[in-house]
Every structure is written in C-alpha cells, then in structure tokens.
Protein backbone atom coordinates (compact mmCIF):
# COMPACT_ATOMS: atom_id res chain seq x y z
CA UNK A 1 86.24 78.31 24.59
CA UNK A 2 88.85 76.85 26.77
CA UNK A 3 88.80 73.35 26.32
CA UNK A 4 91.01 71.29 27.45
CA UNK A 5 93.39 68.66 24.86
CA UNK A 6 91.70 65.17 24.49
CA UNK A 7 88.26 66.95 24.64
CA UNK A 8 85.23 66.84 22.06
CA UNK A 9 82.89 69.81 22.03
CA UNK A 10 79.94 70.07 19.58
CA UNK A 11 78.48 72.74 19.04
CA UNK A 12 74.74 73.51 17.89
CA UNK A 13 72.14 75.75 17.06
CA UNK A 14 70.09 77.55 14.31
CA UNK A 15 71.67 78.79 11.48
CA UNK A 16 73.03 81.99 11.49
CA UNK A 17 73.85 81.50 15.34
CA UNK A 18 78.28 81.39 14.54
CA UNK A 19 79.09 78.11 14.78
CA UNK A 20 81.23 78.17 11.86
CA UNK A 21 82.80 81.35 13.60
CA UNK A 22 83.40 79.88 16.76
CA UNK A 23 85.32 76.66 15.39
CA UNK A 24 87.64 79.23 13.16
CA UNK A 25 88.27 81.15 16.06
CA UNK A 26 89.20 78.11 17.95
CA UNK A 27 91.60 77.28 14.64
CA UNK A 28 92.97 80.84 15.10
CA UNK A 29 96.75 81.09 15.68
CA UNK A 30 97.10 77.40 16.71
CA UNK A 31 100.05 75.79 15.05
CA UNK A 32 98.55 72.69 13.12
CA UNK A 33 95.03 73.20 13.69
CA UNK A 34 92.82 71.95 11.15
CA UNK A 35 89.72 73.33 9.66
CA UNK A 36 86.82 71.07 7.54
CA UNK A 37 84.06 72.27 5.89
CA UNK A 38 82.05 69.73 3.72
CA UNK A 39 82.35 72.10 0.75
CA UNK A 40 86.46 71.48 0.91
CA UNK A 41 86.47 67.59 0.86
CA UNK A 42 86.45 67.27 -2.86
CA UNK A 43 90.39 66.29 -2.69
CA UNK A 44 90.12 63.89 0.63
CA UNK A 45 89.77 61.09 -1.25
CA UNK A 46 92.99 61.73 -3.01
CA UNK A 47 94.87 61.69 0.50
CA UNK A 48 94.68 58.06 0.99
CA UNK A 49 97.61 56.94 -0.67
CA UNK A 50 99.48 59.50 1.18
CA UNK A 51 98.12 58.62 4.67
CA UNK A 52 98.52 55.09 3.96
CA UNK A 53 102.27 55.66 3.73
CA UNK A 54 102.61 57.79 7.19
CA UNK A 55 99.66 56.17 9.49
CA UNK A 56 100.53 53.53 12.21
CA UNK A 57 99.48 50.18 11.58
CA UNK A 58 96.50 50.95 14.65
CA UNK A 59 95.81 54.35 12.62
CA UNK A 60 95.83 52.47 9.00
CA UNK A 61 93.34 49.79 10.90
CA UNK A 62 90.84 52.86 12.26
CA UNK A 63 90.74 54.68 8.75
CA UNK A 64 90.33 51.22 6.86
CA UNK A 65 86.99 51.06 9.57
CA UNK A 66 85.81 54.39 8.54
CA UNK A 67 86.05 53.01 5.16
CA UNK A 68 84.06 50.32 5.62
CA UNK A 69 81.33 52.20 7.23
CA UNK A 70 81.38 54.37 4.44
CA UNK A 71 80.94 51.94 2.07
CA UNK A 72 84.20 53.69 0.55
CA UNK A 73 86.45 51.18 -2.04
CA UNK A 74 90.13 51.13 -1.39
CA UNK A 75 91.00 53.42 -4.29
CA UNK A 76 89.58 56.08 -2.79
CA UNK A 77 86.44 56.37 -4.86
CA UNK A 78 83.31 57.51 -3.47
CA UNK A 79 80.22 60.12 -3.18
CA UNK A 80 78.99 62.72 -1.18
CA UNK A 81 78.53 61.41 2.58
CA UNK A 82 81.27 58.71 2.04
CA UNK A 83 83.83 61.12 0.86
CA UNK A 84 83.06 63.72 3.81
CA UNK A 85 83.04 60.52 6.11
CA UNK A 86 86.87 59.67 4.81
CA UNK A 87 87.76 63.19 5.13
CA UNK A 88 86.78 63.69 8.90
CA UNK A 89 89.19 60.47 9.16
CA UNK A 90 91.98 61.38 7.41
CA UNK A 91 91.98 64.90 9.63
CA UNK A 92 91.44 63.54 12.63
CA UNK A 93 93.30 60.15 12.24
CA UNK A 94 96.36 62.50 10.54
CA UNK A 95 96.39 65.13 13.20
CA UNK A 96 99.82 65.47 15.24
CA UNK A 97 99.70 65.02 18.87
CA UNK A 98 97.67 67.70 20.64
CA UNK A 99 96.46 69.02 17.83
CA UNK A 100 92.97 70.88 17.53
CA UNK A 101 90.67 69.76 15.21
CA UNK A 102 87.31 72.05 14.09
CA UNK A 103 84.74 70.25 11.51
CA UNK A 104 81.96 72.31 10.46
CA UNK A 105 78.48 70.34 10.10
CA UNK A 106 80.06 67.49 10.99
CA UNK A 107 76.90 65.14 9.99
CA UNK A 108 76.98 66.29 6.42
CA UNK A 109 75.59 64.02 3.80
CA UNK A 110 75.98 61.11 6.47
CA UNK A 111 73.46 58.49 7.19
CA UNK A 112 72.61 58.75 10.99
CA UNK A 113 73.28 54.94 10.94
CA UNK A 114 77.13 55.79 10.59
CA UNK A 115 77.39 58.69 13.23
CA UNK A 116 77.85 56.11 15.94
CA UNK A 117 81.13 54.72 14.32
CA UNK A 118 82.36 58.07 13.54
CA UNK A 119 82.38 59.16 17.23
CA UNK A 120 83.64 56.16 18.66
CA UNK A 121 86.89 56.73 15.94
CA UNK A 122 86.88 60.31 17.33
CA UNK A 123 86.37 60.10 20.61
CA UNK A 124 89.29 57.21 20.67
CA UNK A 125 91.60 59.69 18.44
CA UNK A 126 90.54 62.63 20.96
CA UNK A 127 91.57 60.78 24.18
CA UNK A 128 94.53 59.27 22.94
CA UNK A 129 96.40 61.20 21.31
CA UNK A 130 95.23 64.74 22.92
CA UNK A 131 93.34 66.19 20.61
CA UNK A 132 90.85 69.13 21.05
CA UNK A 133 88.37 68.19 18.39
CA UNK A 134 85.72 70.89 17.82
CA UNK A 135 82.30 70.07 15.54
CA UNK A 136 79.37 71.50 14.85
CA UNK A 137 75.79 70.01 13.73
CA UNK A 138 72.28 71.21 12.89
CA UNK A 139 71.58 67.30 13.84
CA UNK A 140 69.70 65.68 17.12
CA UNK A 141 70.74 62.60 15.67
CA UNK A 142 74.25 63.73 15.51
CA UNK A 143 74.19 64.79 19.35
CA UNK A 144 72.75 62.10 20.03
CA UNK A 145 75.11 59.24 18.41
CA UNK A 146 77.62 60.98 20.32
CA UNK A 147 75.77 61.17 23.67
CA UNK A 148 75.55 57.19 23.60
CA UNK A 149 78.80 56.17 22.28
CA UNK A 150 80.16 58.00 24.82
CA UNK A 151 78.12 57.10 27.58
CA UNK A 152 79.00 53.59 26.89
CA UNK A 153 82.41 54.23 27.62
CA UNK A 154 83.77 53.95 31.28
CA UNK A 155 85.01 58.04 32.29
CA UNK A 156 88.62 56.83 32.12
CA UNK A 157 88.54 55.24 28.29
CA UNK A 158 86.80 58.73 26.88
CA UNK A 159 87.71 62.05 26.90
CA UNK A 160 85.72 65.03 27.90
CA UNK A 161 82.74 65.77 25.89
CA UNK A 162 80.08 68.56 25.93
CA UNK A 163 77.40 70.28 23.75
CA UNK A 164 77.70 73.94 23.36
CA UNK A 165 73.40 75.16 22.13
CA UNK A 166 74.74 78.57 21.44
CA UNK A 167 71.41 81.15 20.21
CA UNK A 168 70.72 84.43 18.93
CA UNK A 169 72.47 87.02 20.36
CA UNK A 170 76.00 85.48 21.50
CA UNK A 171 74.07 83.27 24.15
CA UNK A 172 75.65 79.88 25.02
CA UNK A 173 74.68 77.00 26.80
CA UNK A 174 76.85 74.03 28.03
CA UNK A 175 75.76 70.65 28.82
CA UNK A 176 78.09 67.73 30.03
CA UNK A 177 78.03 64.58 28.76
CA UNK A 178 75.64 63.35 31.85
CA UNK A 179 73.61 66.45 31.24
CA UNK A 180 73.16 65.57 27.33
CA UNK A 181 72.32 61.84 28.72
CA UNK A 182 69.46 63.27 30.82
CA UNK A 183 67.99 65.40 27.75
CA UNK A 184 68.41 62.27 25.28
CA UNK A 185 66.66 60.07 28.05
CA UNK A 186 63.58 62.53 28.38
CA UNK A 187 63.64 63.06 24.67
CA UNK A 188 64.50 67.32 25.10
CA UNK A 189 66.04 68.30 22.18
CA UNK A 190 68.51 70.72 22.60
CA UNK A 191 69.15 72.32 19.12
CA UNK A 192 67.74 75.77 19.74
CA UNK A 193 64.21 75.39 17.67
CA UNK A 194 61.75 76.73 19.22
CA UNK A 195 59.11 74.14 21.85
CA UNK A 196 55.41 74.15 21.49
C-alpha cells in the first residue's frame, strides 16, 4: 500500500485473508515503525512511567483520556481491553514524527462504546504529527466508530482515512471515507461475510 503520512487505513476481512501480513509488510524496513498485536501488550502497562517522563504536556493530556476511557488507574493497573486500549496509546501517542504505525485487531477486548474515543485520539495523532497508522479489525463496529468520528470532522482537521475489505485470493477493495459513510448509512456491511 502506498499511503500517504498522516493517513489511517483499516483493513478488514475474514480470517485467514493476510491482514496481519499486510500491516508487517507495511512495518518492513521502515526505520521506527511499530508493530502491535494484542498478544504483546502484557508489558504496556509498565510503559507509563516512562512515557509520562518524555510526552508533551498535550500528549500526557491525550493518554491520561485514553485512560479514563479505559477505566485504567494511574498506576498502570488494568485487564484485558483496558490494557490493549493503553497500549494502542502509548504506540501511537509515543511514535516519532512520521512514523508508521500497524495494530493488528485493533478492537481487541474493547467495548464498542470506547472505539469512538480511540479514533478520535488516532486520527488527531495521525494528522498531526504525520503518522501512517495502519489497523486491522474483524469488527463493523470498529469500521464504523471510525467512519463517524471522522465524518464529524471538517476534511482539513482529519487526515486521510480508508477501509481496505481485502478477500480470498489477494483481492482488495478500497473505500474512502465518503464511500464507508454511504455503506454505514444503508447499513452494507463491508467485512467480507458472505450476504443472503
């Protein structure tokens, strides 16, 4: 894929399709890229007395947010979702300028009720500091969190943001972000399942 920086691409489809392929290839020889999984967060919450130290005082503010949507205490204690939640924050809230960032089933033990406030803190981390932030999601929900947060934004306060359905066979289909508005209004879902 050749996105460009300060972009947000999610990608979905079955399993077995590659998404977890496609973001490592996208993490491939890119100085600072980073990679999640949600089976490597185990030592995120550890990282917050280390970010604390380097963040900004508007970066310190975001991550305290994600906190709070987690439900996550400020020692860093938590479970499942909450932990994965502080994780996507520390990576994308602690990636260098024009980094690119890949996070594999990005709606991982999360309540769909905190997907909203996870894109808004990514698509604001995306657009401005340049990042090329790569996700991918079994998840309408997910898709669709991001389709309205960034909807609500005017074009020039978001960066670009598409949904890759990739399928069987190396097929891939891209929709922009007034494309995915058009499917969430008519209620298509665009995961790659099969329609009766």
């Amino acid at each position: 894929m050749t996105d460009p920086a300060g972009s947000v691409t999610l990608l979905t489809g079955r399993n077995g399709v590659g998404k977890t392929r496609a973001l490592l290839a996208e993490c491939r020889g890119v100085p600072g890229a980073v990679f999640l999984d949600p089976f490597s967060s185990a030592a995120a919450a550890g990282q917050l007395a280390i970010l604390r130290s380097g963040l900004s005082a508007e970066r310190a503010k975001r991550l305290a947010d994600l906190m709070r949507i987690a439900g996550l205490r400020g020692d860093g204690r938590a479970e499942g979702g909450a932990r994965w939640l502080f994780a996507v924050g520390t990576a994308i809230l602690g990636a260098r300028q024009g980094a690119t960032v890949a996070i594999d089933n990005i709606e991982a033990g999360l309540h769909h009720s905190v997907l909203p406030g996870l894109w808004s803190v990514l698509l604001d981390a995306a657009a401005e500091r340049a990042l090329r932030v790569f996700a991918s999601t079994h998840s309408s929900d997910c898709w669709a969190a991001l389709t309205r947060v960034a909807s609500e934004r005017t074009a020039s306060c978001h960066p670009e943001v598409k949904l890759v359905l990739m399928l069987r066979g190396g097929k891939r289909f891209t929709f922009s972000l007034e494309e995915m508005s058009t499917a969430l209004d008519g209620e298509i879902d665009l995961r790659g399942g099969h329609v009766d």
